[in-house]
PDB file of N, CA and C in Angstrom:
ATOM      1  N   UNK A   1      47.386  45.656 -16.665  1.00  0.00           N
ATOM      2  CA  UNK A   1      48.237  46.265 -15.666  1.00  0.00           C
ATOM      3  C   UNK A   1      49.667  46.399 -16.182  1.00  0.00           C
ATOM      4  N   UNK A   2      49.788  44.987 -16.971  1.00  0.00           N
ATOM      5  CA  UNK A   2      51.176  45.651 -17.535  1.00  0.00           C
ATOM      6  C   UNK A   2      51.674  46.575 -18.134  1.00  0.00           C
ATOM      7  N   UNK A   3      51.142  46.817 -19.559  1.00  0.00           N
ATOM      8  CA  UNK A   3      50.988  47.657 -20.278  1.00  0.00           C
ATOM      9  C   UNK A   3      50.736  48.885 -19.729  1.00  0.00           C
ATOM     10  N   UNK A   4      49.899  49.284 -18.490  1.00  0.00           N
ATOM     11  CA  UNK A   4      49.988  50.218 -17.729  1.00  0.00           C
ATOM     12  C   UNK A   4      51.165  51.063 -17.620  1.00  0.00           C
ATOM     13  N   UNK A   5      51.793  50.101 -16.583  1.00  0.00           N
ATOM     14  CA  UNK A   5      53.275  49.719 -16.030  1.00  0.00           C
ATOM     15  C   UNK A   5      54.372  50.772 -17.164  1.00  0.00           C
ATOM     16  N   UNK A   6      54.144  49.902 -18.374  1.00  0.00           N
ATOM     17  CA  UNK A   6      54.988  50.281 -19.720  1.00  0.00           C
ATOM     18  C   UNK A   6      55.123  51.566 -20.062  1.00  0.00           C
ATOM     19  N   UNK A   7      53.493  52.457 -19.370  1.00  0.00           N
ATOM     20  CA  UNK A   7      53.177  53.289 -19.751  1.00  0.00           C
ATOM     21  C   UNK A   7      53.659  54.394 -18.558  1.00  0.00           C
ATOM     22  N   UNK A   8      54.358  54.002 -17.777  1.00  0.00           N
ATOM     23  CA  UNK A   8      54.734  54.973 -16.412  1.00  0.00           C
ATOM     24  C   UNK A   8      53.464  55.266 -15.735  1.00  0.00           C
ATOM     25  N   UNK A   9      52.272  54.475 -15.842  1.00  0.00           N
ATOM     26  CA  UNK A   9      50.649  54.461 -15.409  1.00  0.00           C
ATOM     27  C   UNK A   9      50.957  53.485 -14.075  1.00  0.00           C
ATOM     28  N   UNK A  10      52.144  54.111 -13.226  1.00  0.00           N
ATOM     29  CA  UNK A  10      52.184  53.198 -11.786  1.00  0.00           C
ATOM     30  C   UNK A  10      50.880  52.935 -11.153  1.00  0.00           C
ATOM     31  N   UNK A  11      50.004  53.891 -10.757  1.00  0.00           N
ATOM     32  CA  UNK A  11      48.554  54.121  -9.634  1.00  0.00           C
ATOM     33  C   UNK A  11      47.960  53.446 -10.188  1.00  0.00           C
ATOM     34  N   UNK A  12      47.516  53.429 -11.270  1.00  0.00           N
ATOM     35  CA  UNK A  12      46.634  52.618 -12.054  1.00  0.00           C
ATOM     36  C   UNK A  12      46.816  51.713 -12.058  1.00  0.00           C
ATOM     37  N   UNK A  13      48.152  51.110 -12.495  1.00  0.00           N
ATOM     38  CA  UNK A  13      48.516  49.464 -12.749  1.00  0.00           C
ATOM     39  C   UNK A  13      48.130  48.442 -11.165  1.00  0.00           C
ATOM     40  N   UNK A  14      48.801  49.535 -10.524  1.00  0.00           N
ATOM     41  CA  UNK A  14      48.796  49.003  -9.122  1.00  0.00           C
ATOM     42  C   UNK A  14      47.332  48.864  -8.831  1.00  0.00           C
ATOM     43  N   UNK A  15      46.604  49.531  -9.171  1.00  0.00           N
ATOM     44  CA  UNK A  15      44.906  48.931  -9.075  1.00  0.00           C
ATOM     45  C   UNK A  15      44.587  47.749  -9.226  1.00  0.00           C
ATOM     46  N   UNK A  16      44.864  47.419 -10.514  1.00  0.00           N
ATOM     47  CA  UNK A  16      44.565  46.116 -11.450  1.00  0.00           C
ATOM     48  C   UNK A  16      45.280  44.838 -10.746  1.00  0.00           C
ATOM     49  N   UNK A  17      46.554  45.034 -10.270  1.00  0.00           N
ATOM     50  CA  UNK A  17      47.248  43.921  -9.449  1.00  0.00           C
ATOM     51  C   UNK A  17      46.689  43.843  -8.159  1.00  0.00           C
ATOM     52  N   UNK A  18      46.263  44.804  -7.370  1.00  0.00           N
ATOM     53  CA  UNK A  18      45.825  44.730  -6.319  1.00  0.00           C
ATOM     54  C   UNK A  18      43.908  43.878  -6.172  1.00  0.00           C
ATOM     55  N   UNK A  19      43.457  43.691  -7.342  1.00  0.00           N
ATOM     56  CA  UNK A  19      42.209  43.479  -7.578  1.00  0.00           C
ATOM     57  C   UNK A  19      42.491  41.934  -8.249  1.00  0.00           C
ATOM     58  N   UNK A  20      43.429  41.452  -8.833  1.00  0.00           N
ATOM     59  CA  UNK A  20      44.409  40.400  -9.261  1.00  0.00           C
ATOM     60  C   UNK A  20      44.519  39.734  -7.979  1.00  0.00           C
ATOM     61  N   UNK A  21      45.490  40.288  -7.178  1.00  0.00           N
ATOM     62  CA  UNK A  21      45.937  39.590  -6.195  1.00  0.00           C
ATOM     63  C   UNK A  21      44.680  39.024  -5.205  1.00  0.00           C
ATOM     64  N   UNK A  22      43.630  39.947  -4.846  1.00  0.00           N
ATOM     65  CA  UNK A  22      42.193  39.341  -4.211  1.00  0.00           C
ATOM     66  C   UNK A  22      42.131  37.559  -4.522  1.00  0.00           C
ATOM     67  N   UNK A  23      41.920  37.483  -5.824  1.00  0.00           N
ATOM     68  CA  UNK A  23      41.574  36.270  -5.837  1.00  0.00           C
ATOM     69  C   UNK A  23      42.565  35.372  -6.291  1.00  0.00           C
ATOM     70  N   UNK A  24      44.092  35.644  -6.498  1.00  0.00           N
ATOM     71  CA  UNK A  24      45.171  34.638  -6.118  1.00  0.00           C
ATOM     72  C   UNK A  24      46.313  35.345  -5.338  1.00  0.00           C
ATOM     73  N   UNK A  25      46.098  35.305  -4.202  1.00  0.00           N
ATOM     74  CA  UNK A  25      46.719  36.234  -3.175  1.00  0.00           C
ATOM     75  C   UNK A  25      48.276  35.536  -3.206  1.00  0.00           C
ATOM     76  N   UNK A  26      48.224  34.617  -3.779  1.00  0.00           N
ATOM     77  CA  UNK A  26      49.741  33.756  -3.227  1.00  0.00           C
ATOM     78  C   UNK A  26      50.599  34.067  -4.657  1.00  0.00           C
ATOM     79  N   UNK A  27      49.796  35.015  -5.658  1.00  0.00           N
ATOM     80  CA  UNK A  27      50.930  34.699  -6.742  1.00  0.00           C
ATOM     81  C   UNK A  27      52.203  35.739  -6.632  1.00  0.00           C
ATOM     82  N   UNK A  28      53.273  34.956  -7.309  1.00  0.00           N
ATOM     83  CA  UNK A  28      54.424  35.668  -6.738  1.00  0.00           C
ATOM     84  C   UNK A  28      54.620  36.575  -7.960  1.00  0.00           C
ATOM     85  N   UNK A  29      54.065  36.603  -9.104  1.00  0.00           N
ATOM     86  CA  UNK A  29      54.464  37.629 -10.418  1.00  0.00           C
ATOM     87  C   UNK A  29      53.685  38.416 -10.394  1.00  0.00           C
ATOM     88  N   UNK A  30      52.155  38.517  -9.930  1.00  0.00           N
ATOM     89  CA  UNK A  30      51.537  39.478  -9.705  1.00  0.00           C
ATOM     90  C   UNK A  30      52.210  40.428  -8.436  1.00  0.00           C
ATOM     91  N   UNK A  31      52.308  39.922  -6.933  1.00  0.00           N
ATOM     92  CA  UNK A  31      52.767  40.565  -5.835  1.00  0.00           C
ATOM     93  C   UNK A  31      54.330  41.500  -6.453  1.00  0.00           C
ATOM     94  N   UNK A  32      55.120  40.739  -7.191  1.00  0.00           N
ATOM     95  CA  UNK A  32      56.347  41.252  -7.762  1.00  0.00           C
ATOM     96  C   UNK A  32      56.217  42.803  -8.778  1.00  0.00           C
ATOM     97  N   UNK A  33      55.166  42.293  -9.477  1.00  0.00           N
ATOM     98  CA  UNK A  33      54.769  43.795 -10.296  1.00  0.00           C
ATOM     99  C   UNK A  33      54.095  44.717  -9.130  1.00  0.00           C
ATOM    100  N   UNK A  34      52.797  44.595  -8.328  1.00  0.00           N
ATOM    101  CA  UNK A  34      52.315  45.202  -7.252  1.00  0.00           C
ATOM    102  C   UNK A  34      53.599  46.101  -6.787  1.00  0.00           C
ATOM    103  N   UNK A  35      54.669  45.190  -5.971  1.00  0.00           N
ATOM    104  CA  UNK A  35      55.592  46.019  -5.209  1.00  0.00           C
ATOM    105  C   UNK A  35      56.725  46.918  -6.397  1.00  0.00           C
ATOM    106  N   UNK A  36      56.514  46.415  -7.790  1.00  0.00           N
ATOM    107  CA  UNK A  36      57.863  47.392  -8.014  1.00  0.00           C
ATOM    108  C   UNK A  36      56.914  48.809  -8.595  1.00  0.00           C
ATOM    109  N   UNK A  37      55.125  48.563  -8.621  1.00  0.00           N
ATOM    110  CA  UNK A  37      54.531  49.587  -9.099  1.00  0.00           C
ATOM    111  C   UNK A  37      54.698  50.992  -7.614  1.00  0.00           C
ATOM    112  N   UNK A  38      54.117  50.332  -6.276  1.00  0.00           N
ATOM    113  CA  UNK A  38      54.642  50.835  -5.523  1.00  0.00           C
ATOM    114  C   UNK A  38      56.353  51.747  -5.479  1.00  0.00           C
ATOM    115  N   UNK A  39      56.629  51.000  -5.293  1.00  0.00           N
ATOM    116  CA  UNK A  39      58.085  51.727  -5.288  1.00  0.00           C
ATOM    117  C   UNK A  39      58.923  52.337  -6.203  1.00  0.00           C
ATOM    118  N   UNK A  40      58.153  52.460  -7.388  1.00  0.00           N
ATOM    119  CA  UNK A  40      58.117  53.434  -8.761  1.00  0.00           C
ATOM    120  C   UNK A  40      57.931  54.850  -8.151  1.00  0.00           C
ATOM    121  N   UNK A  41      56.223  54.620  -7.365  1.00  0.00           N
ATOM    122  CA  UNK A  41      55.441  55.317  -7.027  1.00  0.00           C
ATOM    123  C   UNK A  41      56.157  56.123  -5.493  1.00  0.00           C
ATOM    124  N   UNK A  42      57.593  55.487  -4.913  1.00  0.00           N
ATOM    125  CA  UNK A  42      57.807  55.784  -3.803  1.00  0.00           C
ATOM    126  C   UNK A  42      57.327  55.408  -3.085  1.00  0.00           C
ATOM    127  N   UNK A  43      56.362  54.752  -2.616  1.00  0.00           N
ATOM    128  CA  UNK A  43      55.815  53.689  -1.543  1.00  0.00           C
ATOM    129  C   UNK A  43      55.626  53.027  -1.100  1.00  0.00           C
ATOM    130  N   UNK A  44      57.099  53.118  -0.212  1.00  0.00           N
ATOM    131  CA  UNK A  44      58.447  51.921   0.336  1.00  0.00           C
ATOM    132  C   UNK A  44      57.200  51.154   1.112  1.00  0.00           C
ATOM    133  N   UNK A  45      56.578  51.862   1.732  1.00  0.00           N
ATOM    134  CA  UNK A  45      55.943  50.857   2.848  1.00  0.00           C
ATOM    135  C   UNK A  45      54.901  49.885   2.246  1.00  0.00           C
ATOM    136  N   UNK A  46      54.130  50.755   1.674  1.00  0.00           N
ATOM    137  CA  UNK A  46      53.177  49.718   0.353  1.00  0.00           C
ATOM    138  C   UNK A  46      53.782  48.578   0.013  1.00  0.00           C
ATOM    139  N   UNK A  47      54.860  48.745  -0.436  1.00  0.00           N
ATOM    140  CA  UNK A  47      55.765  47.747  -1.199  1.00  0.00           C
ATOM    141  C   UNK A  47      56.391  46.823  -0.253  1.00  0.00           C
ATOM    142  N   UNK A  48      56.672  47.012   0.719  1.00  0.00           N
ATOM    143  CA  UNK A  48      57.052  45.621   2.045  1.00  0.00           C
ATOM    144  C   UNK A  48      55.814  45.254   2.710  1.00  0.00           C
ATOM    145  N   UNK A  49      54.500  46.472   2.430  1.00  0.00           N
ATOM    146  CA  UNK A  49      53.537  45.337   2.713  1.00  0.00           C
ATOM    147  C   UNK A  49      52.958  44.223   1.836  1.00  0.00           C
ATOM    148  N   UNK A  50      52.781  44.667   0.449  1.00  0.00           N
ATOM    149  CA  UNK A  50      52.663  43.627  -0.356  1.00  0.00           C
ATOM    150  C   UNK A  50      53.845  42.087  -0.141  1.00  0.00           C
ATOM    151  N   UNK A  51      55.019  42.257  -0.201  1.00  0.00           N
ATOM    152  CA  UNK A  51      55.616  41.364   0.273  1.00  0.00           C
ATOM    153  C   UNK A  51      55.078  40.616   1.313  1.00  0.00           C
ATOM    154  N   UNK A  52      54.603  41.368   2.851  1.00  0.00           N
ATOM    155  CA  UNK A  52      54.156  40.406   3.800  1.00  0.00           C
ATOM    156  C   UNK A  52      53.101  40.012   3.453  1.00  0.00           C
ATOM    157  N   UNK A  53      51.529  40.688   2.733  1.00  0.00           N
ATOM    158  CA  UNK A  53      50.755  40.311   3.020  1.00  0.00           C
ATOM    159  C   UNK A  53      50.512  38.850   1.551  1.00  0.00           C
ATOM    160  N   UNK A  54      51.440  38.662   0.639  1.00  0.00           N
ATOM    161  CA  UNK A  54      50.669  38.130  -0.449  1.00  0.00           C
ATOM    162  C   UNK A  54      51.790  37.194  -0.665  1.00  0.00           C
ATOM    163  N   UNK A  55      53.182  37.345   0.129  1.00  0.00           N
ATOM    164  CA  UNK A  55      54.091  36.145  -0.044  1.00  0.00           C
ATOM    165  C   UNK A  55      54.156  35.266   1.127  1.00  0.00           C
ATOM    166  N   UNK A  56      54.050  34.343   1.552  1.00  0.00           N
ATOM    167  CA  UNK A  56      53.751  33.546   2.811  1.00  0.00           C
ATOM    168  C   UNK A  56      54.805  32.503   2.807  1.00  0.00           C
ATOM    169  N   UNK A  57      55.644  31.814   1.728  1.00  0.00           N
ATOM    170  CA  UNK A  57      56.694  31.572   1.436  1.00  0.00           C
ATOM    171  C   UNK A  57      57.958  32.010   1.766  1.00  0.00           C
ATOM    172  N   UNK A  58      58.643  31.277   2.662  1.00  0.00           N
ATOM    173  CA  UNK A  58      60.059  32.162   3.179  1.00  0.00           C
ATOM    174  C   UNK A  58      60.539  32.492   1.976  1.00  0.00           C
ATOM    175  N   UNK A  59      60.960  31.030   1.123  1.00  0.00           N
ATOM    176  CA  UNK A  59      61.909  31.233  -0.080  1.00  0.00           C
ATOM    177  C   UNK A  59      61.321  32.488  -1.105  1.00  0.00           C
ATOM    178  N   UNK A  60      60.252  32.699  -0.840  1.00  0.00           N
ATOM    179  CA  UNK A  60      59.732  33.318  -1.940  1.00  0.00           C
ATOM    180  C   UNK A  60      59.890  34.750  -1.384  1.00  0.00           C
ATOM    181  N   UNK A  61      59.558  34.736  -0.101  1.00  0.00           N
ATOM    182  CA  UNK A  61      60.444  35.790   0.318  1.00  0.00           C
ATOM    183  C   UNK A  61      61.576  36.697   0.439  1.00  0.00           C
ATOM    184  N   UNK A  62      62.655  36.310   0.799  1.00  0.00           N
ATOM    185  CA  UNK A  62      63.809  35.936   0.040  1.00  0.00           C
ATOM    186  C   UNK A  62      64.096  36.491  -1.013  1.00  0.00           C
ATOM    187  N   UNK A  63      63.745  35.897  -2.228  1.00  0.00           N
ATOM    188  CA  UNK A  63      63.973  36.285  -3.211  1.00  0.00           C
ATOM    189  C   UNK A  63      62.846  37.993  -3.467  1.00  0.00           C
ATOM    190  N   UNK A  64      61.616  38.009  -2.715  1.00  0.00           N
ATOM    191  CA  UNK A  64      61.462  39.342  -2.933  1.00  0.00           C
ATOM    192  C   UNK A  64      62.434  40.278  -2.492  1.00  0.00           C
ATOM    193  N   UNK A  65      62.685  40.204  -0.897  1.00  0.00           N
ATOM    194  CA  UNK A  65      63.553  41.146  -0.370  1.00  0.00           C
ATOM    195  C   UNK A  65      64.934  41.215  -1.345  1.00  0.00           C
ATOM    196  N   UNK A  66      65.412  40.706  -2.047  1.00  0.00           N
ATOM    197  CA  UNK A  66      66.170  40.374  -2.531  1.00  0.00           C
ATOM    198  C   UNK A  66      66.377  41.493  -3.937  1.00  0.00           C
ATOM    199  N   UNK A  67      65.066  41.255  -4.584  1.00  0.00           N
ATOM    200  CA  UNK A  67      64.467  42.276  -5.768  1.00  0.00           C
ATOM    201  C   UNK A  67      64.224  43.788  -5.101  1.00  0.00           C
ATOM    202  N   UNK A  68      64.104  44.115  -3.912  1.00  0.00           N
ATOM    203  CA  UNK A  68      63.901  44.990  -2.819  1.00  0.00           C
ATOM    204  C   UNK A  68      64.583  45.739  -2.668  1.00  0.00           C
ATOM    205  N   UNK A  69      66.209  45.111  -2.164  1.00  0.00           N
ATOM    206  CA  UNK A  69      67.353  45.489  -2.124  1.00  0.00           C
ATOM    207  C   UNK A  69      68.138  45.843  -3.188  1.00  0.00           C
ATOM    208  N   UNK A  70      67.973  45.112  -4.138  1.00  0.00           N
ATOM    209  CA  UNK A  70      68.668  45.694  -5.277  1.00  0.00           C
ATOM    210  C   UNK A  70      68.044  47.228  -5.979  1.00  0.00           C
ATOM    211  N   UNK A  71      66.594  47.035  -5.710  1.00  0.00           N
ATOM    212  CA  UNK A  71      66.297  48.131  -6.615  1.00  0.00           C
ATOM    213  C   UNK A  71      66.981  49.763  -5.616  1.00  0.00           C
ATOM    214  N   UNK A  72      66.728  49.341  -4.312  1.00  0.00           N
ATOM    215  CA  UNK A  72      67.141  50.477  -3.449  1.00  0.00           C
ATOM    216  C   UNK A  72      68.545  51.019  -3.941  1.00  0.00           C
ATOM    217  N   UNK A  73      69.264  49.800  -4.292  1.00  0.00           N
ATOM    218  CA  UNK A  73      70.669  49.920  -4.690  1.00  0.00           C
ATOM    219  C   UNK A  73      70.764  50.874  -5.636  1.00  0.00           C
ATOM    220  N   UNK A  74      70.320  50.220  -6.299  1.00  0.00           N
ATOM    221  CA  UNK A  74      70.203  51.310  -8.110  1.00  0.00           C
ATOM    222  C   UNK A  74      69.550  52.550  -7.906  1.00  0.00           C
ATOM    223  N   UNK A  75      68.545  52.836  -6.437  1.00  0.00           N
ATOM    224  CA  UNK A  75      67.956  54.091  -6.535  1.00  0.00           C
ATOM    225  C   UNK A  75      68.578  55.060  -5.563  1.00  0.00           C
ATOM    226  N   UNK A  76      70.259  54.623  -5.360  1.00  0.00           N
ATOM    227  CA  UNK A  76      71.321  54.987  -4.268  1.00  0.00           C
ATOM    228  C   UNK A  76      70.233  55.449  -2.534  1.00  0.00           C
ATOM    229  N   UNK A  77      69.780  54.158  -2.972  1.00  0.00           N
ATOM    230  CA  UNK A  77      69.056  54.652  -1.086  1.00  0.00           C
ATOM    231  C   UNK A  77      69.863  53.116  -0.301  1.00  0.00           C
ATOM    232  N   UNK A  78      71.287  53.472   0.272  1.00  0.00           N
ATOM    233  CA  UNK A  78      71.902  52.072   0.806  1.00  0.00           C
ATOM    234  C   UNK A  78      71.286  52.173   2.594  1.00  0.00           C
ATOM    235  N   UNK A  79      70.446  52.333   2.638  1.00  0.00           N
ATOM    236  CA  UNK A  79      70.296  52.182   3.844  1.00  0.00           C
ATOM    237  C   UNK A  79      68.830  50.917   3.825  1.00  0.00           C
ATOM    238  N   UNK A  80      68.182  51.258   2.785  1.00  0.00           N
ATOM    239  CA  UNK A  80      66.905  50.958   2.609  1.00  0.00           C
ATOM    240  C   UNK A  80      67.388  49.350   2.123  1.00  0.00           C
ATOM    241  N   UNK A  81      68.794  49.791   1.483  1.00  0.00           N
ATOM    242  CA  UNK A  81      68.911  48.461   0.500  1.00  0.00           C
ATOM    243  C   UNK A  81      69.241  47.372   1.718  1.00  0.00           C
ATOM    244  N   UNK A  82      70.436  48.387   2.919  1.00  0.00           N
ATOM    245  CA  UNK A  82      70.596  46.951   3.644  1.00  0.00           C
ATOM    246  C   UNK A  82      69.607  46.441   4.667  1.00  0.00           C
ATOM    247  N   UNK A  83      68.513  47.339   4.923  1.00  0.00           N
ATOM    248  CA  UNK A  83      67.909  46.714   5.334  1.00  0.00           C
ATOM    249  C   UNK A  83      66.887  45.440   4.879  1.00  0.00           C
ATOM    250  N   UNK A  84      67.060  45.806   3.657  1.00  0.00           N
ATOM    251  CA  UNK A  84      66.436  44.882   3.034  1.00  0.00           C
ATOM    252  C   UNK A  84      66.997  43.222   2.658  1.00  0.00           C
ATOM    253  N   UNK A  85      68.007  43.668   2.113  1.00  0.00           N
ATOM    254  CA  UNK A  85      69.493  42.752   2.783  1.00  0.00           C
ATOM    255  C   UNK A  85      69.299  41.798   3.765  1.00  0.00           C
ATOM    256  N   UNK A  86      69.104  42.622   5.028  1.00  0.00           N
ATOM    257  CA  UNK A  86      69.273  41.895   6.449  1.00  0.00           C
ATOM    258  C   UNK A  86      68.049  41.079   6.442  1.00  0.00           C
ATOM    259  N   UNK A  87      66.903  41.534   6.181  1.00  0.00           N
ATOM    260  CA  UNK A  87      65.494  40.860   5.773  1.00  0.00           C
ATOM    261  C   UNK A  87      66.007  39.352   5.166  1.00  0.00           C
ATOM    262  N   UNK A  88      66.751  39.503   3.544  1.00  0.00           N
ATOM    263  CA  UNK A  88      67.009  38.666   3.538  1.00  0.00           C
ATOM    264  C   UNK A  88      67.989  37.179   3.924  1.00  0.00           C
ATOM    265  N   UNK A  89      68.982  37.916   4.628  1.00  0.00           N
ATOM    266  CA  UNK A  89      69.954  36.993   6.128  1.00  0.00           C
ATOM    267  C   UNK A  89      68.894  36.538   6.946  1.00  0.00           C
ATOM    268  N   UNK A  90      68.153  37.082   7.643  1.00  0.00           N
ATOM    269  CA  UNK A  90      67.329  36.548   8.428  1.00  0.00           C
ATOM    270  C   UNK A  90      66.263  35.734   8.026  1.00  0.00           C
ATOM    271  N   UNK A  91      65.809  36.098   6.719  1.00  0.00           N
ATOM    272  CA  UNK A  91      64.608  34.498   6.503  1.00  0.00           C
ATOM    273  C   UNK A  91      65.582  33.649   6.077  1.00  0.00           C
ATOM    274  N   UNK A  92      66.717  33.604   5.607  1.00  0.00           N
ATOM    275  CA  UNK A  92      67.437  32.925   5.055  1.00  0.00           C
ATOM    276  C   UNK A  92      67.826  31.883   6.376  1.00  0.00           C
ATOM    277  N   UNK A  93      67.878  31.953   7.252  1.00  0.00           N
ATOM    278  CA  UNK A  93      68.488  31.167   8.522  1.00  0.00           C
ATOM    279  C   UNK A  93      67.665  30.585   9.120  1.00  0.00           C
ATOM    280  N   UNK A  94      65.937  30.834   8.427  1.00  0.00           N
ATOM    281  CA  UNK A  94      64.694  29.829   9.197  1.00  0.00           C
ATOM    282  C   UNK A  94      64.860  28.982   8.431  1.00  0.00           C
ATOM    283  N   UNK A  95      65.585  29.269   6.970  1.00  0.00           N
ATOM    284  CA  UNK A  95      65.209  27.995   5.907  1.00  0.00           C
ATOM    285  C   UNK A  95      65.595  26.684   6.128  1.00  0.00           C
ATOM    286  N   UNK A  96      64.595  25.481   6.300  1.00  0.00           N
ATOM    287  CA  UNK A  96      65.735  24.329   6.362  1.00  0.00           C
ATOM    288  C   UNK A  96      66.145  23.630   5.301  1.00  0.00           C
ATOM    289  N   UNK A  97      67.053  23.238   4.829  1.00  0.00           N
ATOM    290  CA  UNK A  97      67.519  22.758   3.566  1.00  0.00           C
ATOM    291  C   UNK A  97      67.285  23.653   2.059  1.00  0.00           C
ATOM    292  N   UNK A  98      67.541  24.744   2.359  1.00  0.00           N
ATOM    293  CA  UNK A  98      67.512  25.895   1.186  1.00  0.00           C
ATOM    294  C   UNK A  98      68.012  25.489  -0.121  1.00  0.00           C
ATOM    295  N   UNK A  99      67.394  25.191  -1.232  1.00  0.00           N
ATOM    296  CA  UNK A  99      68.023  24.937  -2.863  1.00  0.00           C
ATOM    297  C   UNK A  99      69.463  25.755  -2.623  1.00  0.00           C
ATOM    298  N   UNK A 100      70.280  25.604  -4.116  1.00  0.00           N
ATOM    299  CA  UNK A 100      71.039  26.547  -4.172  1.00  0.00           C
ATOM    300  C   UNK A 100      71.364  27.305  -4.681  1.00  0.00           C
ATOM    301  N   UNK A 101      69.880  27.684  -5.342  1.00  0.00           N
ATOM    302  CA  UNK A 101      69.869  29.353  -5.586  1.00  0.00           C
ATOM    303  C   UNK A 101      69.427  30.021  -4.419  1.00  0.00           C
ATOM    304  N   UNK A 102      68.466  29.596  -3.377  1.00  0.00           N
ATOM    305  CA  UNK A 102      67.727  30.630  -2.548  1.00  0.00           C
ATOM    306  C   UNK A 102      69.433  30.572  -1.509  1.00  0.00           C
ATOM    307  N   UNK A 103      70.427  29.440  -1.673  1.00  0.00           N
ATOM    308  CA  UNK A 103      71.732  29.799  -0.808  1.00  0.00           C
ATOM    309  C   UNK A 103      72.423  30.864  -1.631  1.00  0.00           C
ATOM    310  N   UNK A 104      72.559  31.048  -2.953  1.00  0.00           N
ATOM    311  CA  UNK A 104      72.649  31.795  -3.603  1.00  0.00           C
ATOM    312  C   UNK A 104      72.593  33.535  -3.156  1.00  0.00           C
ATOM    313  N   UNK A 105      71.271  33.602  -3.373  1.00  0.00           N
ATOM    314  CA  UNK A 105      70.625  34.921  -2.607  1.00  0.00           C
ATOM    315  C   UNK A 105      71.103  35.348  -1.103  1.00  0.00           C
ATOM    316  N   UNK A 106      70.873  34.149  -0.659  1.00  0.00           N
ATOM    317  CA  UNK A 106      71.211  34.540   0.674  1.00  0.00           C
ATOM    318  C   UNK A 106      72.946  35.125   0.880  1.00  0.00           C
ATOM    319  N   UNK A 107      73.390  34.488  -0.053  1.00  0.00           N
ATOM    320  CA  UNK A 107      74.894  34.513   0.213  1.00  0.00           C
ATOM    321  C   UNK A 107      75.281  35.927  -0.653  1.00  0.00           C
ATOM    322  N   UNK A 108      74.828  36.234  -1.360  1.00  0.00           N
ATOM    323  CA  UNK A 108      75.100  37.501  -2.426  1.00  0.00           C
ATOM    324  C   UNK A 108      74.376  38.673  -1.593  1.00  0.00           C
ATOM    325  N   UNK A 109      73.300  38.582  -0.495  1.00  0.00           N
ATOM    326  CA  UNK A 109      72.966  39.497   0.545  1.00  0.00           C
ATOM    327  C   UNK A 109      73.648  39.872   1.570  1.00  0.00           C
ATOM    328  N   UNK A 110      74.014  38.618   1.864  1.00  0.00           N
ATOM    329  CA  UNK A 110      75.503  38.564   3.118  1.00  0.00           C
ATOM    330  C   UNK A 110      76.698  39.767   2.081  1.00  0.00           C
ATOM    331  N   UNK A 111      77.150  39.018   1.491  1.00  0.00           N
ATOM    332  CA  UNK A 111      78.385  40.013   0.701  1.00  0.00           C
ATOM    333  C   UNK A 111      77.784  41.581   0.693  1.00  0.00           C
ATOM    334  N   UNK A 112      76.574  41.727   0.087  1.00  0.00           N
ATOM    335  CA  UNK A 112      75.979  43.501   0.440  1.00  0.00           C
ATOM    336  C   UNK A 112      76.436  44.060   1.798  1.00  0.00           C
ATOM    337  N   UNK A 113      75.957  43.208   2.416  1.00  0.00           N
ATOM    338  CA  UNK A 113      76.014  43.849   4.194  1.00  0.00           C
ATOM    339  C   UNK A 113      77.177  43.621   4.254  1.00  0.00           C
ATOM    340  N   UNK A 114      78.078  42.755   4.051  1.00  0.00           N
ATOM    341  CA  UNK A 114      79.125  42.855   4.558  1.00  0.00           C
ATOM    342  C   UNK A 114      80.705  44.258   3.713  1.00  0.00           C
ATOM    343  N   UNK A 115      79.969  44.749   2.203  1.00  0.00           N
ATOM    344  CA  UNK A 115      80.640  45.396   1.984  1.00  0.00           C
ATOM    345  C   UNK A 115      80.276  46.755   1.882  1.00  0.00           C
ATOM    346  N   UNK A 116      79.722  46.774   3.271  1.00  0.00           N
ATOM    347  CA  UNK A 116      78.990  48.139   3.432  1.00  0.00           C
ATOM    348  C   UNK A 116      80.491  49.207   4.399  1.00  0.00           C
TER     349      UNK A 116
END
């Protein structure tokens, strides 16, 4: 799937991760390639469903929406980005006792939204 990937072979790759993910639904490097093959591919929604359906982890969450937002950034879609943003403010405030990188994230999401 990677090598796919390498190959601008988004549909395809995204096969192989999606058949990956079946039988370790919780991994976060497979779900991470899944959603950026999606959203290569333009298919924003694909790509926040993989997030819900294969990350179950706030923190890990988080840090997807996080990878989410930035890419929107770079693909000048700021609407997409802050919402994605806000995604991450809001799991960020179920967290209890958050490391301080996932305060990190959270806090470098806040600054997005806030210098909108």
């Amino acid at each position: 799937a990677s090598v796919l990937a390498m190959m601008n072979e988004y549909k395809s790759a995204a096969k192989y991760w999606e058949k990956y993910l079946e039988s370790d639904p919780q991994n976060l490097e497979g779900t991470t390639s899944l959603m950026l093959a999606y959203l290569h591919r333009g298919e924003y929604v694909k790509a926040v469903g993989a997030i819900r359906s294969h990350v179950a982890v706030d923190t890990n969450q988080v840090t997807m929406y996080m990878m989410l937002g930035d890419y929107f950034r770079t693909q000048q879609k700021p609407f997409d980005a802050e919402n994605a943003y806000q995604q991450v403010a809001a799991l960020g405030k179920g967290i209890q006792n958050p490391s301080e990188r996932i305060k990190n994230i959270i806090a470098a999401a806040q600054k997005r939204i806030d210098s909108r």
